[in-house]
C-alpha atoms as a PDB file:
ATOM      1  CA  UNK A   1       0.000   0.000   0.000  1.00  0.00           C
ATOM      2  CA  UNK A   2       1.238   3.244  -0.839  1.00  0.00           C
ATOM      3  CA  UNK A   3      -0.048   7.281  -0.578  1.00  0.00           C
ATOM      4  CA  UNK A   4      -0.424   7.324   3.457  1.00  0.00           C
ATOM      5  CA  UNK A   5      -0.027  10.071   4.963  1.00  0.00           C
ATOM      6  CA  UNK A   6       0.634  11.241   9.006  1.00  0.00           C
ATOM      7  CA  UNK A   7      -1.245  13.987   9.573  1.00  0.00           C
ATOM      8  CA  UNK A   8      -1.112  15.383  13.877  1.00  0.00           C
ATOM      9  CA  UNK A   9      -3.808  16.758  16.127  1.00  0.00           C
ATOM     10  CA  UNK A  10      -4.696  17.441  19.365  1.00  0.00           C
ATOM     11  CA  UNK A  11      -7.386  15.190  21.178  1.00  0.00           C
ATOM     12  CA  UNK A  12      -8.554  15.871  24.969  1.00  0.00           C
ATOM     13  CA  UNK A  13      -5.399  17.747  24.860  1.00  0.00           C
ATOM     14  CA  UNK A  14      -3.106  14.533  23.761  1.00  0.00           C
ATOM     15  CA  UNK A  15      -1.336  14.602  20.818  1.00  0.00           C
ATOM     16  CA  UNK A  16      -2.592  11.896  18.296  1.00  0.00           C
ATOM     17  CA  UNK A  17      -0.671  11.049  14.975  1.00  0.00           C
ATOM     18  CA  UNK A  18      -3.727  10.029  12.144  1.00  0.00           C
ATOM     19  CA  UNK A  19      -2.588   7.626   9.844  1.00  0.00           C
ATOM     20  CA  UNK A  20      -5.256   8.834   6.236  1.00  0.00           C
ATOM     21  CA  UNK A  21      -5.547   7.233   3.008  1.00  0.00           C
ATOM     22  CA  UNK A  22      -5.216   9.025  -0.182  1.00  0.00           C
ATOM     23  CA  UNK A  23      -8.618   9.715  -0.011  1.00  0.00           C
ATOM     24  CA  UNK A  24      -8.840  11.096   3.672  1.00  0.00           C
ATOM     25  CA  UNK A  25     -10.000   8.059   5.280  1.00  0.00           C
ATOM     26  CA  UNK A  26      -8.234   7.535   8.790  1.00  0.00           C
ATOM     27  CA  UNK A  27      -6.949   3.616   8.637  1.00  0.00           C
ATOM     28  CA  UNK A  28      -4.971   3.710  12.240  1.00  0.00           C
ATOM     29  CA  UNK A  29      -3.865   6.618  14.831  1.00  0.00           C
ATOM     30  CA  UNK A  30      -1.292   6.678  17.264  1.00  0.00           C
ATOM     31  CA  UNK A  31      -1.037   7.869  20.879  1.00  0.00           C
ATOM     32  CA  UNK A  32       2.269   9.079  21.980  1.00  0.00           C
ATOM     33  CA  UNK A  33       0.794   9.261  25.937  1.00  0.00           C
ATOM     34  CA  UNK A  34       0.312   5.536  25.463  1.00  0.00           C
ATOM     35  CA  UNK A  35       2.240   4.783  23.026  1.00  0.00           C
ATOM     36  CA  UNK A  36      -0.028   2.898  20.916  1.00  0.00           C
ATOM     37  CA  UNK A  37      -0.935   2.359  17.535  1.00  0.00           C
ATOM     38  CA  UNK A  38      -4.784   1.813  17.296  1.00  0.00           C
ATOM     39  CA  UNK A  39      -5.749   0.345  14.000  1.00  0.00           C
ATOM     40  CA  UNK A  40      -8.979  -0.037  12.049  1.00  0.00           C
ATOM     41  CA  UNK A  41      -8.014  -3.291  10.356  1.00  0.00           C
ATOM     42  CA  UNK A  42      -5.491  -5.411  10.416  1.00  0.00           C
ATOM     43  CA  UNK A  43      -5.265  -5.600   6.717  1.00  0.00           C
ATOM     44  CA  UNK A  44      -3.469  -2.087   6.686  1.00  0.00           C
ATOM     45  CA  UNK A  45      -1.332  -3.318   9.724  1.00  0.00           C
ATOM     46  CA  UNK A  46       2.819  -3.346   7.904  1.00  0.00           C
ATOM     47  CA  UNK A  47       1.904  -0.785   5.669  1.00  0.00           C
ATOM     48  CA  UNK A  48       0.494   1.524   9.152  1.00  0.00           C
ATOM     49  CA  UNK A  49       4.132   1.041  10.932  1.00  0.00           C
ATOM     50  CA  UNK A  50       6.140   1.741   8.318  1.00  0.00           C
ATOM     51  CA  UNK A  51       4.264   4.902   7.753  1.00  0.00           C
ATOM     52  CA  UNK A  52       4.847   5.582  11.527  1.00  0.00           C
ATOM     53  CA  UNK A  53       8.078   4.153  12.140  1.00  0.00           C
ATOM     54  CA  UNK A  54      10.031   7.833  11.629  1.00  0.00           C
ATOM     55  CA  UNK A  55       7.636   8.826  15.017  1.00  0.00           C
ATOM     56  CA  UNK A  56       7.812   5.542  17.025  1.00  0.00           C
ATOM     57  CA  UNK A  57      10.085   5.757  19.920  1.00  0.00           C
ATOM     58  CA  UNK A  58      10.730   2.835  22.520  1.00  0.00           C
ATOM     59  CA  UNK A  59       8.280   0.261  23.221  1.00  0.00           C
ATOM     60  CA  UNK A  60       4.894   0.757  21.837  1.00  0.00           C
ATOM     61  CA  UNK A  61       1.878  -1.652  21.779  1.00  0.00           C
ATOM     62  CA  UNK A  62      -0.746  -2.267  17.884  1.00  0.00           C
ATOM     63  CA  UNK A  63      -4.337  -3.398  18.186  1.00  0.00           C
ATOM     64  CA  UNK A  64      -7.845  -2.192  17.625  1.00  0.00           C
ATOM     65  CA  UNK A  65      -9.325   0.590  19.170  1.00  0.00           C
ATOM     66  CA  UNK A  66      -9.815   0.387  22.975  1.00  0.00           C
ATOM     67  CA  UNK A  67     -13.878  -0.178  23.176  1.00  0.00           C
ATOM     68  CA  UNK A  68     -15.506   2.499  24.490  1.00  0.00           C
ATOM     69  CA  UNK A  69     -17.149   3.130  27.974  1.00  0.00           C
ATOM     70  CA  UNK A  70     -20.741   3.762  29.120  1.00  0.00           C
ATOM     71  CA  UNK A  71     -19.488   7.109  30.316  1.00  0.00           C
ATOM     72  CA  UNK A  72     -17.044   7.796  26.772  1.00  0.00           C
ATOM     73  CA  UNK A  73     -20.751   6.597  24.794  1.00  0.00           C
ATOM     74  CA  UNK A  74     -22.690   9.525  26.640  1.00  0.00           C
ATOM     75  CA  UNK A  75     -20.108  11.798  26.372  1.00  0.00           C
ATOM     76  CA  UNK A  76     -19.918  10.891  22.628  1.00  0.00           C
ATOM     77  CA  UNK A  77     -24.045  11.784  22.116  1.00  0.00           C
ATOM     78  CA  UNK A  78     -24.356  14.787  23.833  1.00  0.00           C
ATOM     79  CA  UNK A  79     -25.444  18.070  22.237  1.00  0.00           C
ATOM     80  CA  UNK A  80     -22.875  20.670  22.190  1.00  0.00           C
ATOM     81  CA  UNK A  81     -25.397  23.173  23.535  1.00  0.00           C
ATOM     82  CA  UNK A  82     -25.773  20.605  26.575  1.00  0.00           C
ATOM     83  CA  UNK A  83     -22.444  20.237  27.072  1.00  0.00           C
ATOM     84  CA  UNK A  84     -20.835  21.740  30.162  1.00  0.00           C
ATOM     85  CA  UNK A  85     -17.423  20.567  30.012  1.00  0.00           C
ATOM     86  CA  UNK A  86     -16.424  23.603  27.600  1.00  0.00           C
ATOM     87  CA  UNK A  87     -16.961  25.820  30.208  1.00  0.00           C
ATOM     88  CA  UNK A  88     -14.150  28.440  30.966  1.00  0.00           C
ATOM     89  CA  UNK A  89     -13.577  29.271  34.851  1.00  0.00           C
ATOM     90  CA  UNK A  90     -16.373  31.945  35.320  1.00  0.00           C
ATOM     91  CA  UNK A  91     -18.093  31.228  31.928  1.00  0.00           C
ATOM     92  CA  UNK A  92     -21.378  33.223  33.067  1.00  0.00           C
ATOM     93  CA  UNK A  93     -19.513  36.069  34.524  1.00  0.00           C
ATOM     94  CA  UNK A  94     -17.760  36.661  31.063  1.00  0.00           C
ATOM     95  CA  UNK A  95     -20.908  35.961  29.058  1.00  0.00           C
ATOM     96  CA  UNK A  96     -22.299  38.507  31.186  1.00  0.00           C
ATOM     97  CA  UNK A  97     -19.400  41.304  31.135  1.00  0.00           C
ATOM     98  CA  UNK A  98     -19.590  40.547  27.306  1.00  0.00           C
ATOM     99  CA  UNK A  99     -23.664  41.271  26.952  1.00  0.00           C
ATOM    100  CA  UNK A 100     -23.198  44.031  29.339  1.00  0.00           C
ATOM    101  CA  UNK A 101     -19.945  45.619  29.657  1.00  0.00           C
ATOM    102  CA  UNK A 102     -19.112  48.090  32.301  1.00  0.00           C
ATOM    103  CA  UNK A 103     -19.046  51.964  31.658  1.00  0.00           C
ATOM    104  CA  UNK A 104     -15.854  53.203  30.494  1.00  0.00           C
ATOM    105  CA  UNK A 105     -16.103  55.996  33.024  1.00  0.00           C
ATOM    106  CA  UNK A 106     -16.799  54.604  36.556  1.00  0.00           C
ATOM    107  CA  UNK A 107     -15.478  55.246  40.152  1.00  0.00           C
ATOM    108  CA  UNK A 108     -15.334  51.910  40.893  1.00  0.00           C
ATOM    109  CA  UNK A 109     -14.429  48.655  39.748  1.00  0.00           C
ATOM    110  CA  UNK A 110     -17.300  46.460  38.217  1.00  0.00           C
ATOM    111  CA  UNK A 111     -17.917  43.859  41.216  1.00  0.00           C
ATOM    112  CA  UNK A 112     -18.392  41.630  37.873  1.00  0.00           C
ATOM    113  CA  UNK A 113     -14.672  41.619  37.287  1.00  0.00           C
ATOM    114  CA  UNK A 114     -13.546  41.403  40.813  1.00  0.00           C
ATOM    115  CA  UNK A 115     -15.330  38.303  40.770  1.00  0.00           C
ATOM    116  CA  UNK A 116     -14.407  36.739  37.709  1.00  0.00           C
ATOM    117  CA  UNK A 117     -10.579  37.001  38.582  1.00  0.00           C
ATOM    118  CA  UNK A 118     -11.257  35.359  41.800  1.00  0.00           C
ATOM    119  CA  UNK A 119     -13.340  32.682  39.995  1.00  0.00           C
ATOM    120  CA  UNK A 120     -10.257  31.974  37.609  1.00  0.00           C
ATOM    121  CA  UNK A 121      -7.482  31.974  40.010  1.00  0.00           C
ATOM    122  CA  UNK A 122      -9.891  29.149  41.988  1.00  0.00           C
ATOM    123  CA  UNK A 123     -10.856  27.174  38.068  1.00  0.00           C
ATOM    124  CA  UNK A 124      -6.924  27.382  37.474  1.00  0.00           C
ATOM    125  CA  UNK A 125      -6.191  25.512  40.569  1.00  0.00           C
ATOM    126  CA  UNK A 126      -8.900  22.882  40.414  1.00  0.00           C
ATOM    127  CA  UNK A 127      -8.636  22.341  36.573  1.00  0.00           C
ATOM    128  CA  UNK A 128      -4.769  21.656  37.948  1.00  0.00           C
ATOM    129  CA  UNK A 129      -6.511  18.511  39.319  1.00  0.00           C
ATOM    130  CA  UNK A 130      -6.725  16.655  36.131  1.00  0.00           C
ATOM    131  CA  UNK A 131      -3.548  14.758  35.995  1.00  0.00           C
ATOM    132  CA  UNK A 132      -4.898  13.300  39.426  1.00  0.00           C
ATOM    133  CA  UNK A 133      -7.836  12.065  38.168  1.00  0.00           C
ATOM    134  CA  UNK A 134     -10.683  14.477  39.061  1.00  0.00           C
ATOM    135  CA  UNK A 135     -12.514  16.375  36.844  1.00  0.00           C
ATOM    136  CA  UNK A 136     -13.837  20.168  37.329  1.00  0.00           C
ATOM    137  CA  UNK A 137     -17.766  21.641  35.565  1.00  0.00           C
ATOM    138  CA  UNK A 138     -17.629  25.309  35.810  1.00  0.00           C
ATOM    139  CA  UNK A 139     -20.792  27.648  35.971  1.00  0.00           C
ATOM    140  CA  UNK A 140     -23.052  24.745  36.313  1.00  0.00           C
ATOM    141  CA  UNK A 141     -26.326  26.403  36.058  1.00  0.00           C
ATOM    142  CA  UNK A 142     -29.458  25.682  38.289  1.00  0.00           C
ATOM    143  CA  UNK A 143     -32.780  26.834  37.523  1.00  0.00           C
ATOM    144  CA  UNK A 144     -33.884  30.250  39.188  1.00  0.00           C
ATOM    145  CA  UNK A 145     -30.666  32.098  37.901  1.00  0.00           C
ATOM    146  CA  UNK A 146     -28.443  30.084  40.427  1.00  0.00           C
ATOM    147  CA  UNK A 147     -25.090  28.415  39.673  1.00  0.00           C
ATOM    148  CA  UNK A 148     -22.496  26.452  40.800  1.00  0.00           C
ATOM    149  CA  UNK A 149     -19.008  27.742  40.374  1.00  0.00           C
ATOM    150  CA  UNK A 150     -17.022  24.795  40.217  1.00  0.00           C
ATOM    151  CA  UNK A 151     -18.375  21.338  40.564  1.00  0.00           C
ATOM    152  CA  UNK A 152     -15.741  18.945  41.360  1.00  0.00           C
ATOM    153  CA  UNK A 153     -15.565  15.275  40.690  1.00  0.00           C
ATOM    154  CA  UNK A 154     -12.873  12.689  41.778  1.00  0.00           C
ATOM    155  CA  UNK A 155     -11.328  10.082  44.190  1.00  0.00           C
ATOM    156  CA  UNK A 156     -12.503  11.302  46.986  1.00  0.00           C
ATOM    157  CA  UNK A 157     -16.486  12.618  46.438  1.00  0.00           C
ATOM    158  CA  UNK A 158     -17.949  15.206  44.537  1.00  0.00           C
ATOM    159  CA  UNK A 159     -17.200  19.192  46.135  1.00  0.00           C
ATOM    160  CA  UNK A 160     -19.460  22.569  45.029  1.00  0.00           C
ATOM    161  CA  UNK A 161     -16.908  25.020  45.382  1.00  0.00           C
ATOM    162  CA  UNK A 162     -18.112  28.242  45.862  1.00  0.00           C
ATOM    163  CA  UNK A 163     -15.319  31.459  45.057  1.00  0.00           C
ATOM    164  CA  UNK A 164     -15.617  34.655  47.461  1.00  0.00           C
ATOM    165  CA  UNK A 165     -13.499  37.101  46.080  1.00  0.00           C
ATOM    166  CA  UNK A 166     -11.860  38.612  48.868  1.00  0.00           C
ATOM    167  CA  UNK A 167      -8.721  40.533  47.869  1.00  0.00           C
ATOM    168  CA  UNK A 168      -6.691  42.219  50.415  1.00  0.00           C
ATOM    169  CA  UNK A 169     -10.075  42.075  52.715  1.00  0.00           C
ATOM    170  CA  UNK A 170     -10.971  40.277  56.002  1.00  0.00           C
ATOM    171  CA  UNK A 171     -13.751  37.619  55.909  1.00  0.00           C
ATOM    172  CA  UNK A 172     -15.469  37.102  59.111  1.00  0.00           C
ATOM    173  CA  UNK A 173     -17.969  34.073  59.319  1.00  0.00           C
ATOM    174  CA  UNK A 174     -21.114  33.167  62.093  1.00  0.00           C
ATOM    175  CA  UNK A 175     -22.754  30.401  60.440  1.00  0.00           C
ATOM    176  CA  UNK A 176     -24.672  30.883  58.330  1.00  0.00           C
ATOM    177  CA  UNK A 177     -23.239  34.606  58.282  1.00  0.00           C
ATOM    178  CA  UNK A 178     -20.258  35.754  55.807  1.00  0.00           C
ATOM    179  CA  UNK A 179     -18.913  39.182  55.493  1.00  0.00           C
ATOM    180  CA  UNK A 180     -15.891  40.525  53.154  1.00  0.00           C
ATOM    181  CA  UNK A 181     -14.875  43.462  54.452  1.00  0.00           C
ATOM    182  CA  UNK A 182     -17.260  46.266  55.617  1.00  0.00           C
ATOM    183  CA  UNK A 183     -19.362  44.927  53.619  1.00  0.00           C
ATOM    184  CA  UNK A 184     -22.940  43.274  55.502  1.00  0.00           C
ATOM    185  CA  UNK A 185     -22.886  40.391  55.998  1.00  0.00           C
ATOM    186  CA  UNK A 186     -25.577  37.791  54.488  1.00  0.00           C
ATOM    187  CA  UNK A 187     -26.001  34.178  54.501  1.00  0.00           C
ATOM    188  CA  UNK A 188     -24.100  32.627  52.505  1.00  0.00           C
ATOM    189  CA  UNK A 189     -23.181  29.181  54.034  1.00  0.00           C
ATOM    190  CA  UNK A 190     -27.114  28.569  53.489  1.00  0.00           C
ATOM    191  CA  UNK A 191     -27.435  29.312  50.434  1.00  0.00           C
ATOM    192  CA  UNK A 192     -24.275  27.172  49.684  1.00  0.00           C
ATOM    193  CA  UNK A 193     -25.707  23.861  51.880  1.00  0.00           C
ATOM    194  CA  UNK A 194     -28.980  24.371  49.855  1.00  0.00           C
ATOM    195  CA  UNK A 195     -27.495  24.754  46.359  1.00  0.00           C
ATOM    196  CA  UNK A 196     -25.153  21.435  47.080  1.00  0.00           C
ATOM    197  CA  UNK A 197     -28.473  19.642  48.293  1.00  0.00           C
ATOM    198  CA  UNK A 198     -30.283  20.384  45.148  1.00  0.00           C
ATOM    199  CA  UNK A 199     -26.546  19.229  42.880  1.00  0.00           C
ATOM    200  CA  UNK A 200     -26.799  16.222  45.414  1.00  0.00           C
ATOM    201  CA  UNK A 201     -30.734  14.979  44.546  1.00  0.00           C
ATOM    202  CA  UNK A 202     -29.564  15.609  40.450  1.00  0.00           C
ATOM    203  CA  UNK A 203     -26.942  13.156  40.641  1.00  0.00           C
ATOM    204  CA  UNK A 204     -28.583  11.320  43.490  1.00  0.00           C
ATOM    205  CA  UNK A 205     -24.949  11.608  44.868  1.00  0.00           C
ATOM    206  CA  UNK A 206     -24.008  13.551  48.264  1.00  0.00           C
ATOM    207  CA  UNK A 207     -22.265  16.903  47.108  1.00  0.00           C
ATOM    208  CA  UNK A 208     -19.980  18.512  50.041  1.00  0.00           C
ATOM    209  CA  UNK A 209     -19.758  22.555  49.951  1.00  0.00           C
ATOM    210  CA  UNK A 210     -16.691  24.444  49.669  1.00  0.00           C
ATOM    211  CA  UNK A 211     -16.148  28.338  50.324  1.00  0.00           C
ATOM    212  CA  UNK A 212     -13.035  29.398  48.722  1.00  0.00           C
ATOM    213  CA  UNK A 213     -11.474  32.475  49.447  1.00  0.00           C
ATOM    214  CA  UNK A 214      -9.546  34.272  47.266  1.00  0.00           C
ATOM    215  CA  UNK A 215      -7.389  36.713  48.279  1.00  0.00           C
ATOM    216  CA  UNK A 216      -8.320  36.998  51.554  1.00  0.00           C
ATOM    217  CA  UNK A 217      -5.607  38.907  54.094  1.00  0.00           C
ATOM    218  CA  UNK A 218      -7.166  37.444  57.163  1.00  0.00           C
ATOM    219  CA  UNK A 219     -10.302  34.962  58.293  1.00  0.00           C
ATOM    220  CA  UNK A 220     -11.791  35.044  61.871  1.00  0.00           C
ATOM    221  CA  UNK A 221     -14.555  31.835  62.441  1.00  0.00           C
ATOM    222  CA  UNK A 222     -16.405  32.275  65.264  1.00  0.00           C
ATOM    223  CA  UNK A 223     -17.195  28.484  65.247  1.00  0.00           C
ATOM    224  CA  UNK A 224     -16.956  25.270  62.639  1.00  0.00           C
ATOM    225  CA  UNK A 225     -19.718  26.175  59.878  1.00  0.00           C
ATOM    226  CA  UNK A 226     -22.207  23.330  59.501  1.00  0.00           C
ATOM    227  CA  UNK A 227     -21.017  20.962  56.800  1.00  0.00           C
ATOM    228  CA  UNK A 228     -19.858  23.590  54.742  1.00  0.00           C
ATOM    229  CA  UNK A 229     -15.657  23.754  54.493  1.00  0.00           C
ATOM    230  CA  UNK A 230     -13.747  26.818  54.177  1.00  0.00           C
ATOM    231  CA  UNK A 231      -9.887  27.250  52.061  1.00  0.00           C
ATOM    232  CA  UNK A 232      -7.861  29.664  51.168  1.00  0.00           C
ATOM    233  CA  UNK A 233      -5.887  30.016  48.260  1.00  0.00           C
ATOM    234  CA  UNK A 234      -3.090  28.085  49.114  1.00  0.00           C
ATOM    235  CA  UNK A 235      -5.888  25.174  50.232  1.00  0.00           C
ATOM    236  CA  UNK A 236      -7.780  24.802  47.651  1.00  0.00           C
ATOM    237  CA  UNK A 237      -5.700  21.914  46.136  1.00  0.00           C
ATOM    238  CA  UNK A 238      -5.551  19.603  49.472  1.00  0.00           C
ATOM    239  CA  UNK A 239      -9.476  19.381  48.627  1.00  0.00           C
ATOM    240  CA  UNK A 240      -7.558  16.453  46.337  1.00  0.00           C
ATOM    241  CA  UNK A 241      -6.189  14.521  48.592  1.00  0.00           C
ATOM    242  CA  UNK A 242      -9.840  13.084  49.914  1.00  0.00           C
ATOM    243  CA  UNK A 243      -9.771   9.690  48.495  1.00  0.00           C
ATOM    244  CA  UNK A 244     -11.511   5.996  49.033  1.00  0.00           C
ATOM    245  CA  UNK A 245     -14.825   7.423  47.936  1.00  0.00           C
ATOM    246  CA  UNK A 246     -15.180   6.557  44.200  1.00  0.00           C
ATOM    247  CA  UNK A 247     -13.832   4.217  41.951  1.00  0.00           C
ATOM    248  CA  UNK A 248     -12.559   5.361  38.343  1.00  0.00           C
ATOM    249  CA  UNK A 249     -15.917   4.105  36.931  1.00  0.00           C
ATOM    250  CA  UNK A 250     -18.171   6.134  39.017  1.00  0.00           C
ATOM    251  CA  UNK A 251     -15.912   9.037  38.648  1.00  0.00           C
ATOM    252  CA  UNK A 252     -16.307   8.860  34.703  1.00  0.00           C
ATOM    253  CA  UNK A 253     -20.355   7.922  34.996  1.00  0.00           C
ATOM    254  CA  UNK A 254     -20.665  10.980  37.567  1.00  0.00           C
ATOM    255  CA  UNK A 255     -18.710  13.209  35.045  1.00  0.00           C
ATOM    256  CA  UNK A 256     -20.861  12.239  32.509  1.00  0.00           C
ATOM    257  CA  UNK A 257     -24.061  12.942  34.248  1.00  0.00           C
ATOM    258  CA  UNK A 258     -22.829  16.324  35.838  1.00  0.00           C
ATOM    259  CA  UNK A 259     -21.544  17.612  32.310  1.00  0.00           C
ATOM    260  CA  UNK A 260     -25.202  17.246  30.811  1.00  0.00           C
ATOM    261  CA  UNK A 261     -26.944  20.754  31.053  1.00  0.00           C
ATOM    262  CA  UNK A 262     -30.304  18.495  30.811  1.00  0.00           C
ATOM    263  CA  UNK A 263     -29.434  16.738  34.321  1.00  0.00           C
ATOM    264  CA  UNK A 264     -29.599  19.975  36.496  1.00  0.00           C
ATOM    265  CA  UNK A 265     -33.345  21.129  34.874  1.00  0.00           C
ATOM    266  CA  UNK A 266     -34.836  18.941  37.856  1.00  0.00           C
ATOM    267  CA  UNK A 267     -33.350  20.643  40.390  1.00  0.00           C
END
């Protein structure tokens, strides 16, 4: 066989090498994370390495396609308008600012913005996760205009993180009371336990709420908030090491569910 042709792309952010026909058709791909060659019949098997050999280094393993999972199959039908996974760190915060942008001229800072950088420094750390095998939704919408700003998935259980933006500010909390600053203080660990109960009958999985502070120059508790944790910057990563809750399976399946804008319209 002759007229293949390697062409590379990027895949769930792993670099895949597509082995094409003269006519476009893929016959085999390999993965240098794995370092295998998947092809789509053997027939085009000798002619498929010596295509590749030039980009084969070390050991490497040739067979058919892995077979997908439930959780890959689900993944694989869903909508792109139901699809949460694209999300960006403060997705509805930018959609907003976009819509509705700030004045030019204005005394103060748009609270909009003050809270989208605190929502991205938080996203950054938890989409940091990954590589340990836990997967981040961000701006999960509920109905009534609610949200959750980063839902969590992994190892060890499924986390709503909530972002305060808190910069250079002192946070004071009296469950259910928060307050940044001089600001008043309102409720906030309520509304936080009652959003993660709603996330927790969608999935039909219990959902733990986080309050992450960003920025924040000092913290005074009066007293352990009712199920509801509390980190700081520099905390928000040990939210990782929870684990002996989940197996890989039900982390995928979970991720699957939670990415599905059409699970959280029961809520």
């Amino acid at each position: 066989m002759s007229g293949l042709r390697v062409i590379p792309a990027w895949r769930h952010g792993q670099e895949r090498l597509y082995v094409c026909l003269a006519d476009g058709r893929n016959v085999a791909w390999y993965e240098r994370e794995s370092s295998r060659v998947n092809l789509l019949g053997e027939e085009h098997r000798e002619a498929v390495l010596r295509t590749l050999a030039p980009f084969l280094t070390g050991g490497y393993s040739v067979g058919p396609p892995p077979v997908p999972t439930p959780a890959e199959l689900a993944r694989l039908a869903l909508h792109p308008d139901d699809d949460l996974a694209p999300n960006r760190p403060g997705e509805a915060l930018l959609i907003a600012l976009d819509r509705d942008p700030a004045p030019a001229r204005r005394l103060r800072a748009d609270p909009r913005q003050r809270a989208l950088t605190a929502e991205q420094s938080i996203g950054e750390v938890l989409d940091g996760l990954e590589g340990a095998g836990w997967h981040t939704l961000h701006s999960v919408p509920l109905p009534g205009g609610a949200r959750l700003h980063h839902l969590l998935i992994g190892p060890g259980g499924l986390f709503s993180v909530h972002t305060l933006p808190a910069r250079k500010q002192r946070v004071r909390v009296a469950d259910p009371m928060v307050a940044v600053g001089r600001a008043d203080p309102r409720p906030l660990l309520r509304e936080l336990r009652a959003d993660a109960d709603r996330a927790s009958f969608a999935l039909t999985a219990e959902i733990r709420p986080v309050l992450a502070l960003s920025g924040a120059t000092d913290l005074d508790v009066t007293s352990p908030p009712r199920e509801v944790r509390i980190v700081r910057d520099g905390e928000v990563s040990a939210l990782a090491r929870n684990g002996g809750v989940l197996k890989p399976a039900d982390v995928e399946a979970l991720h699957a569910m939670a990415r599905d804008r059409r699970t959280w319209l029961r809520v």
